[in-house]
PDB file of N, CA and C in Angstrom:
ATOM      1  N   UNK A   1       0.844  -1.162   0.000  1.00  0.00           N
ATOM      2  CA  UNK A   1       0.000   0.000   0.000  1.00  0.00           C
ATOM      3  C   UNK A   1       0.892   1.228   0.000  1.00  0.00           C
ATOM      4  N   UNK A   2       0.916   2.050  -1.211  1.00  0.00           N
ATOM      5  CA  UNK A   2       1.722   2.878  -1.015  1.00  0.00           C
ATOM      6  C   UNK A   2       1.339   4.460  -0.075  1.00  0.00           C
ATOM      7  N   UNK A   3       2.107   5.493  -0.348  1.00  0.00           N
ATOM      8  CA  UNK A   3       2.009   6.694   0.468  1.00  0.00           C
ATOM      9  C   UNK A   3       0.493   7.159   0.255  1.00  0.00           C
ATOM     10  N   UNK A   4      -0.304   7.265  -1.042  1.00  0.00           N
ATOM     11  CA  UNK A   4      -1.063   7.577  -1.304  1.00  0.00           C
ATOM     12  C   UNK A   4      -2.294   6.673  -0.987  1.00  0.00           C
ATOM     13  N   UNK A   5      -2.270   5.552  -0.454  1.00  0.00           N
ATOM     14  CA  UNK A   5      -3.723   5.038  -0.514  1.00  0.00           C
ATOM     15  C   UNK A   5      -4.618   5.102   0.551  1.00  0.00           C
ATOM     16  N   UNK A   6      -5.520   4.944  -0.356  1.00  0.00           N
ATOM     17  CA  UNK A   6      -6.702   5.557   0.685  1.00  0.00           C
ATOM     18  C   UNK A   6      -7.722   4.389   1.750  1.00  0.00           C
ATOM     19  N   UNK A   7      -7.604   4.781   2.842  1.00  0.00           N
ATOM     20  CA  UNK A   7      -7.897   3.598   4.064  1.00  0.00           C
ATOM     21  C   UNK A   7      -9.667   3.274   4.469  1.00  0.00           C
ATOM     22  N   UNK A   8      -9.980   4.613   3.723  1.00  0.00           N
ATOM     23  CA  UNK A   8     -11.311   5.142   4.374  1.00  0.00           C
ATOM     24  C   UNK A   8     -12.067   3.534   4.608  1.00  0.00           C
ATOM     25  N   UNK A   9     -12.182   3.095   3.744  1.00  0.00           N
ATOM     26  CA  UNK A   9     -13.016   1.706   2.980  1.00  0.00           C
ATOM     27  C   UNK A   9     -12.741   0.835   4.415  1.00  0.00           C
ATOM     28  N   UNK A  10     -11.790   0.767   5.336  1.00  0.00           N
ATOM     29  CA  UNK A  10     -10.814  -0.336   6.287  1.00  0.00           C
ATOM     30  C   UNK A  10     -11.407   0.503   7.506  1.00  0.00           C
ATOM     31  N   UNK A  11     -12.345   1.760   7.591  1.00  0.00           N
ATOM     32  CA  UNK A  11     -13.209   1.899   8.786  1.00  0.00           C
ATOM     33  C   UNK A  11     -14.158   1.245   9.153  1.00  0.00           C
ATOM     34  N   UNK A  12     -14.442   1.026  10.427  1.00  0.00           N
ATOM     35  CA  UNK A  12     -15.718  -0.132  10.690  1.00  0.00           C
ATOM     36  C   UNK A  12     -15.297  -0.752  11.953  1.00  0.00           C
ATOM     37  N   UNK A  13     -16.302  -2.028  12.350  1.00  0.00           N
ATOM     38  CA  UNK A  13     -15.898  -2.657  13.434  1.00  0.00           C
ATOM     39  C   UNK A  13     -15.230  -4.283  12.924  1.00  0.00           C
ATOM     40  N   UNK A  14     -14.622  -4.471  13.749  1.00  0.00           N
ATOM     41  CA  UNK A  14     -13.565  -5.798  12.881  1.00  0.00           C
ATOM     42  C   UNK A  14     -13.824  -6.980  14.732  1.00  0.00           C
ATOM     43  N   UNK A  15     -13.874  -8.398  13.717  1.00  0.00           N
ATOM     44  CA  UNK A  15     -13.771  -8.878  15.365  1.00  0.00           C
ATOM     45  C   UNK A  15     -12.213  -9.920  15.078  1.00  0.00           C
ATOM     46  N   UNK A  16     -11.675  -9.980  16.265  1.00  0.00           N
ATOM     47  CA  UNK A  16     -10.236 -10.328  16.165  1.00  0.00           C
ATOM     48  C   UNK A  16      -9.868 -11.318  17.386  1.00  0.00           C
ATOM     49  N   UNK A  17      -8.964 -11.699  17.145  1.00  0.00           N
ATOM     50  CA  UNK A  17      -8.174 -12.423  18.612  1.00  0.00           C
ATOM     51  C   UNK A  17      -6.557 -12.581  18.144  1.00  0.00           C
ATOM     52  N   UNK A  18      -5.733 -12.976  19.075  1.00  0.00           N
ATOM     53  CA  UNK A  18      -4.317 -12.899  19.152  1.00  0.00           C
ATOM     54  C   UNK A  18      -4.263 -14.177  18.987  1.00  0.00           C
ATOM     55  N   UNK A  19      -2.813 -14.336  18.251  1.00  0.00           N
ATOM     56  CA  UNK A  19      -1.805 -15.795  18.863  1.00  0.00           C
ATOM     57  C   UNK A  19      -1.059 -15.622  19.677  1.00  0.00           C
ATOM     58  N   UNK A  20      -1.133 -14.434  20.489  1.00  0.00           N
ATOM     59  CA  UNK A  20       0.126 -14.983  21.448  1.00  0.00           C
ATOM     60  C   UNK A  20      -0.406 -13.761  22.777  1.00  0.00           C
ATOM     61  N   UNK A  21       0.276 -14.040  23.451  1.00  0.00           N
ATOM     62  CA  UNK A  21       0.250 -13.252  24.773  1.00  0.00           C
ATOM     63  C   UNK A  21       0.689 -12.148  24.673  1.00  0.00           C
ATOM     64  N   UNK A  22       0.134 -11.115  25.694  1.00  0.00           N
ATOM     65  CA  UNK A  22       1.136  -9.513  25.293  1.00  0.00           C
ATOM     66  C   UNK A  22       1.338  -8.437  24.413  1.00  0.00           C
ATOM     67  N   UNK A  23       0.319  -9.264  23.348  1.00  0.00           N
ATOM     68  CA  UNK A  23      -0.623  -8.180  22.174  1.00  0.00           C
ATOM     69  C   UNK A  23      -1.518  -7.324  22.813  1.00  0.00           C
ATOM     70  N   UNK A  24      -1.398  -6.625  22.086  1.00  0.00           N
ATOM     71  CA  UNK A  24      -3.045  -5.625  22.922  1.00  0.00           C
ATOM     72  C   UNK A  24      -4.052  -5.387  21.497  1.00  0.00           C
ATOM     73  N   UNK A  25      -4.445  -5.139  21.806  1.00  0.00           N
ATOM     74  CA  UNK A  25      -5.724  -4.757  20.607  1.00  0.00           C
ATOM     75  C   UNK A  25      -5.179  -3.915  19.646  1.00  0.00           C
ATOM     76  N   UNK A  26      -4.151  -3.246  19.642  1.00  0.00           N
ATOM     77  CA  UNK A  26      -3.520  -2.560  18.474  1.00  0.00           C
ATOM     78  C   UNK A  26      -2.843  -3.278  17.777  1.00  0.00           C
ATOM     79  N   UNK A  27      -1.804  -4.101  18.219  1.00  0.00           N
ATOM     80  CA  UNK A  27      -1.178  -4.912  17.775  1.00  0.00           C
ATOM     81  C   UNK A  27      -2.162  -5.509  16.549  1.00  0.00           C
ATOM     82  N   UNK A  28      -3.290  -6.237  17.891  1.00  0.00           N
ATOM     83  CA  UNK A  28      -3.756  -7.695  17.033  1.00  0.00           C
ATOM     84  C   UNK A  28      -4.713  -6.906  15.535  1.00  0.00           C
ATOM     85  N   UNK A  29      -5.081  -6.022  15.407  1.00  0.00           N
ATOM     86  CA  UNK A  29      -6.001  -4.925  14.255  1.00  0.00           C
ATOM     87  C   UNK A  29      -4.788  -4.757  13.202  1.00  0.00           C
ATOM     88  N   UNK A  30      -3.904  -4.092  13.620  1.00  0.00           N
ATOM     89  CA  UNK A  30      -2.672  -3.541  12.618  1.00  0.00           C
ATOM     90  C   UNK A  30      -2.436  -5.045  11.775  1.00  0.00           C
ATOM     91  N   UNK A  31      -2.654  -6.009  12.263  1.00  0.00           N
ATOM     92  CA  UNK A  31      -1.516  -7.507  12.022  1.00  0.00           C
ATOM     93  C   UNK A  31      -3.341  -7.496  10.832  1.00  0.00           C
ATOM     94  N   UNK A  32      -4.283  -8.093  11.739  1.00  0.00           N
ATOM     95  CA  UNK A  32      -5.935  -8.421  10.997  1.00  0.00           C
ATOM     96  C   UNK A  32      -5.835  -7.445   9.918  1.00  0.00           C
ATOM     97  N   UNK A  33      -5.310  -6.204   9.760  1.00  0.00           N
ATOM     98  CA  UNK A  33      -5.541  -5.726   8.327  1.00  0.00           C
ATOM     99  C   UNK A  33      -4.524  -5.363   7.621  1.00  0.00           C
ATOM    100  N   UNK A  34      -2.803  -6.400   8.424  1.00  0.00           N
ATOM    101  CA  UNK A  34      -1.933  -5.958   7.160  1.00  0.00           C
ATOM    102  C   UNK A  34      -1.434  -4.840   7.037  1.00  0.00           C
ATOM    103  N   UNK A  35      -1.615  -3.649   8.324  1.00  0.00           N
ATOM    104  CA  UNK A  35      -1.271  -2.527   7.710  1.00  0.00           C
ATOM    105  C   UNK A  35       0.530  -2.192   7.920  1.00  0.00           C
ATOM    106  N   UNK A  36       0.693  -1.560   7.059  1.00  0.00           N
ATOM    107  CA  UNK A  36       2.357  -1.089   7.207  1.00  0.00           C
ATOM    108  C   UNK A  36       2.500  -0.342   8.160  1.00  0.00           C
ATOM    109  N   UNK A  37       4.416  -0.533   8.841  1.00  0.00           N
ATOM    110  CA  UNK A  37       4.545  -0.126  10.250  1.00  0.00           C
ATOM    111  C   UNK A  37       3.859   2.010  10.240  1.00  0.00           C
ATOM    112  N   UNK A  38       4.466   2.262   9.270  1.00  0.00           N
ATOM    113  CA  UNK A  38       3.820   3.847   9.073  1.00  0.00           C
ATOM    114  C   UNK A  38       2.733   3.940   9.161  1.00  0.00           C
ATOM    115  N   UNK A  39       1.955   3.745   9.039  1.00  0.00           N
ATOM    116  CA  UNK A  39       0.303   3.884   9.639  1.00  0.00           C
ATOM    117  C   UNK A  39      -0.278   4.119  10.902  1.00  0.00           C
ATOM    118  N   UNK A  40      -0.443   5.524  10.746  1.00  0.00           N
ATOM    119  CA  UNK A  40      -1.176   5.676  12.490  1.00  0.00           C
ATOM    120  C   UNK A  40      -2.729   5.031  12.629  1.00  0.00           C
ATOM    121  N   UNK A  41      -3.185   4.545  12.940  1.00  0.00           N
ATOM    122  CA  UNK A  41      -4.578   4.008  13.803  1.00  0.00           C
ATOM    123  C   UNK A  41      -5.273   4.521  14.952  1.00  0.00           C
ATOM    124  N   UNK A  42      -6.315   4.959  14.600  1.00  0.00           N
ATOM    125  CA  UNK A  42      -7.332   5.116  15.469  1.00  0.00           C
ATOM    126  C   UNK A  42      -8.267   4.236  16.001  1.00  0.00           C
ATOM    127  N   UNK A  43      -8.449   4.029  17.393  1.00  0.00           N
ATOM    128  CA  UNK A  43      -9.185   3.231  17.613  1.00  0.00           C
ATOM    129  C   UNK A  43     -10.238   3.768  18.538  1.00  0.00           C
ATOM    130  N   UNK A  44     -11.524   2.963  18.824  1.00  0.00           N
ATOM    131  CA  UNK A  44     -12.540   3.565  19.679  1.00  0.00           C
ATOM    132  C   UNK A  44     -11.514   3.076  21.010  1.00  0.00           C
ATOM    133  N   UNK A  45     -11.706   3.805  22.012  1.00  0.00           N
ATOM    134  CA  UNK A  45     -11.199   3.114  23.218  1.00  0.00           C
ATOM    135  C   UNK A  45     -11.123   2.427  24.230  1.00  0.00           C
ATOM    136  N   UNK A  46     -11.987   1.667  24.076  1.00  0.00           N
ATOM    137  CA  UNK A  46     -12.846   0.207  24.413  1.00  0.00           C
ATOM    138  C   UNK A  46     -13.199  -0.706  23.186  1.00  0.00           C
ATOM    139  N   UNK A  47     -12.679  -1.745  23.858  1.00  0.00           N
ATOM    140  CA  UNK A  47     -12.967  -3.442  23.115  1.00  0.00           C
ATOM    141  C   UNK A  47     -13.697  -4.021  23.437  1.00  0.00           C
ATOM    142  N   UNK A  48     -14.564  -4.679  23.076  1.00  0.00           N
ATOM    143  CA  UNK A  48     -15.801  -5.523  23.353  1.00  0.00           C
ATOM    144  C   UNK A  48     -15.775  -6.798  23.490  1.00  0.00           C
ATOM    145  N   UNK A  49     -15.896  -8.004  24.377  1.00  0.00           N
ATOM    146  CA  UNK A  49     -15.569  -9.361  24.670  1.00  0.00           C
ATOM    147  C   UNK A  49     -16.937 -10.248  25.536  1.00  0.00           C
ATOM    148  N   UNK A  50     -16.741 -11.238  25.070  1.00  0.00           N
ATOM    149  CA  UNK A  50     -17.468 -11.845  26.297  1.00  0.00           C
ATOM    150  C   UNK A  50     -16.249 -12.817  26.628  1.00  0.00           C
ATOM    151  N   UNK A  51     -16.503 -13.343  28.400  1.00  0.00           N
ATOM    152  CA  UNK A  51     -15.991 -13.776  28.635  1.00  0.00           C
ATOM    153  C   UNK A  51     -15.715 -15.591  29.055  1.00  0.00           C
ATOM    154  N   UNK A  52     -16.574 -16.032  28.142  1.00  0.00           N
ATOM    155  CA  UNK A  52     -16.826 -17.187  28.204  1.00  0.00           C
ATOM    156  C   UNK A  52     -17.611 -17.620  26.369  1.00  0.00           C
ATOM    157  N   UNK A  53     -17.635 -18.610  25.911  1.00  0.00           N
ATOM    158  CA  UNK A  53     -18.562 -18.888  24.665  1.00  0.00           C
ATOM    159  C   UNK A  53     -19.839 -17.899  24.232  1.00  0.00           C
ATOM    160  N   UNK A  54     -19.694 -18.068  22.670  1.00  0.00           N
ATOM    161  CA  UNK A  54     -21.212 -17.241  22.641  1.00  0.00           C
ATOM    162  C   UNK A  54     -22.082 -18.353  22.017  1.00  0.00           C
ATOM    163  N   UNK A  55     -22.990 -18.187  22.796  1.00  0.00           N
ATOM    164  CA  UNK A  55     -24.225 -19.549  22.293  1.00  0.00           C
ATOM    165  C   UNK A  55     -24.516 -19.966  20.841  1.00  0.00           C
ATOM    166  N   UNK A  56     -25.045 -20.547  20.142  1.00  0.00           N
ATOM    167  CA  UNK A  56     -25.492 -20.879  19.195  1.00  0.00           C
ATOM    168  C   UNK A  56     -27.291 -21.079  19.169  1.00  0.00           C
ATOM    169  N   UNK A  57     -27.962 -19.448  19.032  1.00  0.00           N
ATOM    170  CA  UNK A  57     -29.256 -19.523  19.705  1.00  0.00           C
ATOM    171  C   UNK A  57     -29.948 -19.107  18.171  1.00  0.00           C
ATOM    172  N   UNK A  58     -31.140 -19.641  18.478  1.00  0.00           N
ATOM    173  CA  UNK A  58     -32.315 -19.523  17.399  1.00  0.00           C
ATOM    174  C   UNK A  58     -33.364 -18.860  17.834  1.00  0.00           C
ATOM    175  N   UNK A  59     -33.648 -17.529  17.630  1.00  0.00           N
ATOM    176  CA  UNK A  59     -34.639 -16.163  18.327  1.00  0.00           C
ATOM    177  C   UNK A  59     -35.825 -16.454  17.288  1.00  0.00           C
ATOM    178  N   UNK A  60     -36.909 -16.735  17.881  1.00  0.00           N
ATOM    179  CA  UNK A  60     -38.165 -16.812  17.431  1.00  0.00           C
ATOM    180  C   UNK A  60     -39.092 -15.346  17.659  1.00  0.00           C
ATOM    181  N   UNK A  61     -40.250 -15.367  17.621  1.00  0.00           N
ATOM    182  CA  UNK A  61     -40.756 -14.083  18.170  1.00  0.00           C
ATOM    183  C   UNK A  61     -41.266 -14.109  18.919  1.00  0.00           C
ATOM    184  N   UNK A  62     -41.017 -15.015  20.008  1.00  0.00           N
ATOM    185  CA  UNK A  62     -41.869 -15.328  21.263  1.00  0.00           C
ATOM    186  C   UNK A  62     -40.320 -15.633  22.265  1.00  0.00           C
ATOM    187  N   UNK A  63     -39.711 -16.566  21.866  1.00  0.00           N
ATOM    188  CA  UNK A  63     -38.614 -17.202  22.811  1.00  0.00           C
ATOM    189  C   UNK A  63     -37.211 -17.273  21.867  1.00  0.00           C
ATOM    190  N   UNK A  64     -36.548 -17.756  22.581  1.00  0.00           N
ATOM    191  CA  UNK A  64     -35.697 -18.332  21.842  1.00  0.00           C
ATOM    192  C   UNK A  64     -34.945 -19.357  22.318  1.00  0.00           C
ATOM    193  N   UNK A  65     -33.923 -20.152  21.866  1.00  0.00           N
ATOM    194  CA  UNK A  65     -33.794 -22.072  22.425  1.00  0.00           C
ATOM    195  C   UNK A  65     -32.302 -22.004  21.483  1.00  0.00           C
ATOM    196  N   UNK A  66     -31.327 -22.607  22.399  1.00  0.00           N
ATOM    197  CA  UNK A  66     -30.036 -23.183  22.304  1.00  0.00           C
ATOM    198  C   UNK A  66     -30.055 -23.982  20.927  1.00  0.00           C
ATOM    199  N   UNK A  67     -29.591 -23.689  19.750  1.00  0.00           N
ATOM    200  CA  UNK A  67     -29.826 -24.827  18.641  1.00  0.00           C
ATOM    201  C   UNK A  67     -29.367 -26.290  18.805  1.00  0.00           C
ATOM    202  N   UNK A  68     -29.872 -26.699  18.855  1.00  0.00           N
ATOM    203  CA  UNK A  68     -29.979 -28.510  19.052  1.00  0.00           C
ATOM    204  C   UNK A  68     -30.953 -28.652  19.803  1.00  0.00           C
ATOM    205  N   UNK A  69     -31.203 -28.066  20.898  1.00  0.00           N
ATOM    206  CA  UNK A  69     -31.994 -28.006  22.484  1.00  0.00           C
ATOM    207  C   UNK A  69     -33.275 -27.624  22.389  1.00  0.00           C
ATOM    208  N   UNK A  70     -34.116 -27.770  20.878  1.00  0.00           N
ATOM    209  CA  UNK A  70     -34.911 -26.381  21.137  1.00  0.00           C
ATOM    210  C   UNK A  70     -36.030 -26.469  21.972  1.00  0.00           C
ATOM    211  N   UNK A  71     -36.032 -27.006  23.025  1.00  0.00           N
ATOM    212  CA  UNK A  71     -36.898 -26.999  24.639  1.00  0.00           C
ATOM    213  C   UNK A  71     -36.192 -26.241  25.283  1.00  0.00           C
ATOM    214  N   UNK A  72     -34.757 -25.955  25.358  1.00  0.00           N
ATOM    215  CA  UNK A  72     -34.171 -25.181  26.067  1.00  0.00           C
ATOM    216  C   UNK A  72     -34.291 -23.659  25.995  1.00  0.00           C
ATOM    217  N   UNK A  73     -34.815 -22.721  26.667  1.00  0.00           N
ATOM    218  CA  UNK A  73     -35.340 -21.651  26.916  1.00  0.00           C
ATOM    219  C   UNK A  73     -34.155 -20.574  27.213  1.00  0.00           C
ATOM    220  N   UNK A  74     -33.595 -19.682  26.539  1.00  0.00           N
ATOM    221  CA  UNK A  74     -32.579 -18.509  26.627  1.00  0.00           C
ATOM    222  C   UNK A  74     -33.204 -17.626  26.138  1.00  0.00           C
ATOM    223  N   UNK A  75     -32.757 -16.720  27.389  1.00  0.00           N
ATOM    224  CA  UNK A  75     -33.013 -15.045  27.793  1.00  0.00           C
ATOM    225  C   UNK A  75     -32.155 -14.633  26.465  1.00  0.00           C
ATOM    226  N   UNK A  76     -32.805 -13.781  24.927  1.00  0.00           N
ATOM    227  CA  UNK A  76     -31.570 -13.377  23.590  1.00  0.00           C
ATOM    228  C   UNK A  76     -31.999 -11.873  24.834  1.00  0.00           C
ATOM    229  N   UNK A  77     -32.716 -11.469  25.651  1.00  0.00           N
ATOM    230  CA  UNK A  77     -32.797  -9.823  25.887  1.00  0.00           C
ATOM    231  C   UNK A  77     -31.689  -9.581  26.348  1.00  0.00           C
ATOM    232  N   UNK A  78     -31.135 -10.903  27.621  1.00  0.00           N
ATOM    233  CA  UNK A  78     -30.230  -9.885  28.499  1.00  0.00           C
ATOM    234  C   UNK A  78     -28.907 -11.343  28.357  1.00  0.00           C
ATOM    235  N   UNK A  79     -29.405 -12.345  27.836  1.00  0.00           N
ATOM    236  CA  UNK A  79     -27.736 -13.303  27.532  1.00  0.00           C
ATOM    237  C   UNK A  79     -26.994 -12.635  26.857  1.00  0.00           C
ATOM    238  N   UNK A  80     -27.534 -12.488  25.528  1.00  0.00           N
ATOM    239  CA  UNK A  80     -26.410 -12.438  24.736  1.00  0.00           C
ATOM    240  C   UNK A  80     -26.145 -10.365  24.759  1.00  0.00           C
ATOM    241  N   UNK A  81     -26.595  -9.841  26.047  1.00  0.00           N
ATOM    242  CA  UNK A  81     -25.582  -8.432  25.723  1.00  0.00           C
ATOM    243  C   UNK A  81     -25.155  -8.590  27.138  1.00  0.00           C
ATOM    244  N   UNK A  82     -24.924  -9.702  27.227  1.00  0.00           N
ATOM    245  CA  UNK A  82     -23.134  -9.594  28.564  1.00  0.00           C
ATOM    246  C   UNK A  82     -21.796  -9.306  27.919  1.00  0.00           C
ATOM    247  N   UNK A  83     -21.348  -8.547  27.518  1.00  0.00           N
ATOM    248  CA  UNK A  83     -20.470  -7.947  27.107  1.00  0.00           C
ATOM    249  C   UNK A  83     -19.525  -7.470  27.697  1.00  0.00           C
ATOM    250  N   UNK A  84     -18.674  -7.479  28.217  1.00  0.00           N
ATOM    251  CA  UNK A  84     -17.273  -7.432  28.658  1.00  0.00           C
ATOM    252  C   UNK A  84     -16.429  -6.057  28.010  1.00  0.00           C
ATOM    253  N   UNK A  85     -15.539  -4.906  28.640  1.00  0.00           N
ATOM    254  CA  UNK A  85     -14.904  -3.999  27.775  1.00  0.00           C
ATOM    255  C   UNK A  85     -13.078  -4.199  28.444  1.00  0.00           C
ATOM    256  N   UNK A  86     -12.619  -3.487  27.856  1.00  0.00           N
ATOM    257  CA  UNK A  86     -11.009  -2.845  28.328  1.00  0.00           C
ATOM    258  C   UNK A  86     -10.806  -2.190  27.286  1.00  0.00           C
ATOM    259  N   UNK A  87     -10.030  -1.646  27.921  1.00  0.00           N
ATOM    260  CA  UNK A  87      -9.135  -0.845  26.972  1.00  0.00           C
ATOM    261  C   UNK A  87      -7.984  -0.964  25.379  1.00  0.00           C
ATOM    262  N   UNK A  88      -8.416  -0.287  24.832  1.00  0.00           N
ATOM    263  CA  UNK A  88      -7.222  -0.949  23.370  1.00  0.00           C
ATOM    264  C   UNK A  88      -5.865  -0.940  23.465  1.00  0.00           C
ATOM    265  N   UNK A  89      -5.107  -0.349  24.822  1.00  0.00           N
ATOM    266  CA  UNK A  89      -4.162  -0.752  25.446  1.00  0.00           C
ATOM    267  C   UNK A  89      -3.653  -2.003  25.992  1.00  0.00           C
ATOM    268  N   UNK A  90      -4.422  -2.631  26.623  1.00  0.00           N
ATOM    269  CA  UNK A  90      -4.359  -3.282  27.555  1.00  0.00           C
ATOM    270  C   UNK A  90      -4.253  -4.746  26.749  1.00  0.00           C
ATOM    271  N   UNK A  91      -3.399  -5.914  27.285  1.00  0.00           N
ATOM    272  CA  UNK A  91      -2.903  -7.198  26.146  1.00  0.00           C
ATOM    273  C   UNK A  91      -4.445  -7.871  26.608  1.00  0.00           C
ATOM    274  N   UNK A  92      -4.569  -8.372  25.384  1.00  0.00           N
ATOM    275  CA  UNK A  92      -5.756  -9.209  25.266  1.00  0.00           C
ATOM    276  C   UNK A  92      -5.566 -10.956  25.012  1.00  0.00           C
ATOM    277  N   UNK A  93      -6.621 -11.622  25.396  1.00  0.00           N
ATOM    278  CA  UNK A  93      -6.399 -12.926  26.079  1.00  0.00           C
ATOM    279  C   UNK A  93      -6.383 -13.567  24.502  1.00  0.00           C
ATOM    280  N   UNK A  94      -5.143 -14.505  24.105  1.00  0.00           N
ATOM    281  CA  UNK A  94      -5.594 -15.295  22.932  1.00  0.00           C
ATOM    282  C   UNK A  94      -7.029 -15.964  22.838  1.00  0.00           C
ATOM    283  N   UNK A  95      -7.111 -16.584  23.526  1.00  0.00           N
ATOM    284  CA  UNK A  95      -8.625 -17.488  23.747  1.00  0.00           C
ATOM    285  C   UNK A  95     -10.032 -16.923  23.738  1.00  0.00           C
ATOM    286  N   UNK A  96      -9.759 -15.342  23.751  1.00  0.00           N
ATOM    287  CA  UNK A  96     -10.977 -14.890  23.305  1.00  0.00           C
ATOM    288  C   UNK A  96     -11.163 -13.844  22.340  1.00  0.00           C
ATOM    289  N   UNK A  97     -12.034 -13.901  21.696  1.00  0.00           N
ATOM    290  CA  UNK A  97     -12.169 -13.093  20.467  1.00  0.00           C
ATOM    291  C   UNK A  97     -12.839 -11.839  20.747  1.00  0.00           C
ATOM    292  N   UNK A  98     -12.435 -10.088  20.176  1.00  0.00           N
ATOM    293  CA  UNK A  98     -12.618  -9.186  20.492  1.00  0.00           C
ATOM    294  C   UNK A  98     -13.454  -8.017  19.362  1.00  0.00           C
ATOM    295  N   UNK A  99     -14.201  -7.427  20.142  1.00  0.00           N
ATOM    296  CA  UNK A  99     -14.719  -6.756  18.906  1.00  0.00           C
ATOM    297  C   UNK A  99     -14.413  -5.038  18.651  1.00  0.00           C
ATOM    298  N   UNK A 100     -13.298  -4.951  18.211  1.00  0.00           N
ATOM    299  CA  UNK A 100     -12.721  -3.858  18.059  1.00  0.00           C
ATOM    300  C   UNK A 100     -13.152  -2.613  16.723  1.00  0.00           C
ATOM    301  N   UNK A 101     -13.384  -1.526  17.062  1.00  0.00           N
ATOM    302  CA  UNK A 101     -13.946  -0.573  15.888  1.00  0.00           C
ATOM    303  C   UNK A 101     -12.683   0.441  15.513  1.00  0.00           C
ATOM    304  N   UNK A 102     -12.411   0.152  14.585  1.00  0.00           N
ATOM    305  CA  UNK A 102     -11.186   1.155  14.008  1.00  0.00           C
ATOM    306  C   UNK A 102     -12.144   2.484  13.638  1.00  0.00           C
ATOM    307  N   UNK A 103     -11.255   3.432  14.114  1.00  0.00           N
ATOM    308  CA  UNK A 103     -12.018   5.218  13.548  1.00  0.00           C
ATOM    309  C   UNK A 103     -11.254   6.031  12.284  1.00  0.00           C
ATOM    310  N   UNK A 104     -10.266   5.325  12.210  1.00  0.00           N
ATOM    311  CA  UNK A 104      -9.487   6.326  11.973  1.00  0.00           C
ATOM    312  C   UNK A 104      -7.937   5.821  11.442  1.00  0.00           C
ATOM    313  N   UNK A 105      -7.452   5.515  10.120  1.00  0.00           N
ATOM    314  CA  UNK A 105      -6.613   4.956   9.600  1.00  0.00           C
ATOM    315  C   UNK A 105      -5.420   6.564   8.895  1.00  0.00           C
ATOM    316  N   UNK A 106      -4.715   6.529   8.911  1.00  0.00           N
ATOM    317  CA  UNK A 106      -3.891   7.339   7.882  1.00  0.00           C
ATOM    318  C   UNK A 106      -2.339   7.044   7.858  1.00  0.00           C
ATOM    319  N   UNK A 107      -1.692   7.472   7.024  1.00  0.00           N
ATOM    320  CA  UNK A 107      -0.090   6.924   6.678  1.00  0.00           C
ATOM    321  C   UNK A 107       0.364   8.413   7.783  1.00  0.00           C
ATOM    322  N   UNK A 108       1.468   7.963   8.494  1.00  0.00           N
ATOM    323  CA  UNK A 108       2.304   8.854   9.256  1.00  0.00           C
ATOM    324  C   UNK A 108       3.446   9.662   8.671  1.00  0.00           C
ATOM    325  N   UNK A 109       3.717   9.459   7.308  1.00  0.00           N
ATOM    326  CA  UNK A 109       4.659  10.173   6.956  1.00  0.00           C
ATOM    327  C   UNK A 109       3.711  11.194   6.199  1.00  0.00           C
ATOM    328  N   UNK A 110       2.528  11.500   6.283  1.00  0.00           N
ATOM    329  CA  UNK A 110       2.143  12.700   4.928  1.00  0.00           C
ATOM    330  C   UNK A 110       1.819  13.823   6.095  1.00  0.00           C
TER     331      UNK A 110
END
């Protein structure tokens, strides 16, 4: 990507995770989109996680039920927005996957 290209298109929310320990959420985004070391990044400043699995649920318009289970009865109002934050500083756990929103891409030398 040379001096001139344009990033705008690479704004949005991206979901990610690390291979290794001691990454932080900048790291692991810069690596997920490839970008060259010159590139400053903006990020929102909070990451989004849960901290355990996310279900595999089937929302009807009455209930909704664990797919395979469908007797099994899950809350989609208040399960699935347990949501977890930190900071885009802070190293993030390989084992869980993060939902990070880039704001703001541009090359550092212009």
């Amino acid at each position: 990507m040379g001096d001139n290209y344009n990033y705008d298109d690479m704004i949005g929310w991206y979901f990610v995770s690390s291979c290794k320990c001691g990454e932080t959420a900048i790291d692991a985004i810069k690596k997920r989109l490839n970008l060259p070391e010159d590139v400053d990044i903006g990020l929102y400043p909070k990451i989004y996680y849960r901290p355990g699995p996310v279900p595999n649920v089937k929302c009807g318009e009455r209930n909704c039920s664990l797919i395979g289970e469908e007797n099994t009865q899950f809350d989609c109002e208040s399960d699935l927005t347990k949501w977890c934050s930190r900071g885009v500083t802070s190293c993030i756990d390989p084992g869980l996957g993060y939902w990070i929103y880039v704001m703001s891409i541009e090359n550092s030398s212009q």
